[in-house]
C-alpha atoms as a PDB file:
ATOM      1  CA  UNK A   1      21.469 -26.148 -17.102  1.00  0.00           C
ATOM      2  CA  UNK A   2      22.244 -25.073 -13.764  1.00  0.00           C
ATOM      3  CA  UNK A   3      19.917 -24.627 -10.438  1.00  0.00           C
ATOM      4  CA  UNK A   4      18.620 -21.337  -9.620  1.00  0.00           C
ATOM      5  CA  UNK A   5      20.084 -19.487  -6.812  1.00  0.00           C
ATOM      6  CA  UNK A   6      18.218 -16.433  -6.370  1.00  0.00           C
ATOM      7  CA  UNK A   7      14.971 -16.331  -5.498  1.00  0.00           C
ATOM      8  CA  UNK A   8      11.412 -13.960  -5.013  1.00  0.00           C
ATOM      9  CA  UNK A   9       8.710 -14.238  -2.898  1.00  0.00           C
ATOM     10  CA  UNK A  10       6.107 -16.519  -4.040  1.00  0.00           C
ATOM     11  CA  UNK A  11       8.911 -18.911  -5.817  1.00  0.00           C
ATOM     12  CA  UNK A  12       9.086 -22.428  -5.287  1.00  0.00           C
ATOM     13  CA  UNK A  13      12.326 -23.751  -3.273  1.00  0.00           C
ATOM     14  CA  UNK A  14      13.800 -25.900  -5.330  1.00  0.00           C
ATOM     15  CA  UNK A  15      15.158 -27.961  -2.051  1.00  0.00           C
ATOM     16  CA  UNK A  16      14.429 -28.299   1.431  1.00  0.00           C
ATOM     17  CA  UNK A  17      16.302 -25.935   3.355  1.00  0.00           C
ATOM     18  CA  UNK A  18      17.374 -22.345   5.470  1.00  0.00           C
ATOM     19  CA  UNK A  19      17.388 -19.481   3.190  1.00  0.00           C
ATOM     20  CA  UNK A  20      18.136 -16.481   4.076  1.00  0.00           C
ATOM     21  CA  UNK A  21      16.927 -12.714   2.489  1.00  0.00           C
ATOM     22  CA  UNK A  22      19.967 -10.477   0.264  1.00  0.00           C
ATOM     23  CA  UNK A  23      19.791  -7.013  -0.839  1.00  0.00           C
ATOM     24  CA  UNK A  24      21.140  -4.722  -3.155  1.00  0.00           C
ATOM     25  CA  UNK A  25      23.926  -3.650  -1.122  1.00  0.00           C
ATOM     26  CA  UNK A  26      24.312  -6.460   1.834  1.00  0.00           C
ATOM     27  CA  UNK A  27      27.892  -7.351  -0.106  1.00  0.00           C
ATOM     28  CA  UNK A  28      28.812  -4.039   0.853  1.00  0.00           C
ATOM     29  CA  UNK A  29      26.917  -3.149   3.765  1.00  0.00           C
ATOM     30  CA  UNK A  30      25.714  -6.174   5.317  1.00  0.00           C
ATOM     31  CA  UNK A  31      22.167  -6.670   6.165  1.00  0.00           C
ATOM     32  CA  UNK A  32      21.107  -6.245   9.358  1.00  0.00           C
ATOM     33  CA  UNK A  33      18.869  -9.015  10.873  1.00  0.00           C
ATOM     34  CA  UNK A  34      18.172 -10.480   7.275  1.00  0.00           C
ATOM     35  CA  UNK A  35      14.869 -12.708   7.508  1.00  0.00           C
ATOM     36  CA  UNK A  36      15.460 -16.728   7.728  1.00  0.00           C
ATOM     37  CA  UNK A  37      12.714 -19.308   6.972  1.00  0.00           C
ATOM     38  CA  UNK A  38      13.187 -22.818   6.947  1.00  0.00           C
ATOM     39  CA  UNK A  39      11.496 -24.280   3.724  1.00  0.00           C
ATOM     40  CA  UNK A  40      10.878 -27.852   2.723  1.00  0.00           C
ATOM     41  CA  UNK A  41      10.989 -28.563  -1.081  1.00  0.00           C
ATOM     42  CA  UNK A  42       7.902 -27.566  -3.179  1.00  0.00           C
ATOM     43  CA  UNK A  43       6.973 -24.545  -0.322  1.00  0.00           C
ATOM     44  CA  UNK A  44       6.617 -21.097  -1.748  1.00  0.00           C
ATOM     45  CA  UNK A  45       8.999 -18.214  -0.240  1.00  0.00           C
ATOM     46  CA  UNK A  46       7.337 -15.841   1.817  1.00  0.00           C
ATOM     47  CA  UNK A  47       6.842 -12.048   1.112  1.00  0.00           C
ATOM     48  CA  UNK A  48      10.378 -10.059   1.574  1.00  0.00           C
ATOM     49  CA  UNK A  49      10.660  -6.970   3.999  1.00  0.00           C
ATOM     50  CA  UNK A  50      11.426  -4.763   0.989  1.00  0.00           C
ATOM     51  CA  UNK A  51      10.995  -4.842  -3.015  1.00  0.00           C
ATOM     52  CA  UNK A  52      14.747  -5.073  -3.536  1.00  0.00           C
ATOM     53  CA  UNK A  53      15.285  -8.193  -1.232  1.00  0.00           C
ATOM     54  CA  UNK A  54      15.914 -11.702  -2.608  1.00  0.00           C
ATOM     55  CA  UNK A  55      15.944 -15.021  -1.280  1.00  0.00           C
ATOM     56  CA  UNK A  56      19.133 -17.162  -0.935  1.00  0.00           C
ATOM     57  CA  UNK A  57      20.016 -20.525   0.424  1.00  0.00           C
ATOM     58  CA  UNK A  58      22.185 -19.627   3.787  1.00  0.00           C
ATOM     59  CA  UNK A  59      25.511 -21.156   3.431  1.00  0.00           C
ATOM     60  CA  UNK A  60      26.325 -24.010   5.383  1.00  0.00           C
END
């Protein structure tokens, strides 16, 4: 099966990278300043700035 690609806080990143926080309506809207944190493999994501947030890995 395939990799995960949305994420909540306290989730393992599944590789080391820059991921980035989504919303409900960034697709339409756009989020402004959405959190970044640079994770390593194995690290937990950190808590998001609202309950409908997610975690994403930031396109290259």
């Amino acid at each position: 099966m395939g990799e995960w690609t949305v994420f909540n806080q306290g989730d393992r990143a599944p590789n080391s990278g820059t991921y980035i926080e989504t919303g409900v309506n960034d697709y339409h809207m756009g989020i402004e300043d959405p959190k970044k944190v640079k994770l390593r493999k194995g690290e937990r994501f950190p808590q998001n700035t609202n309950h409908e947030r997610k975690w994403i890995r930031m396109p290259k």
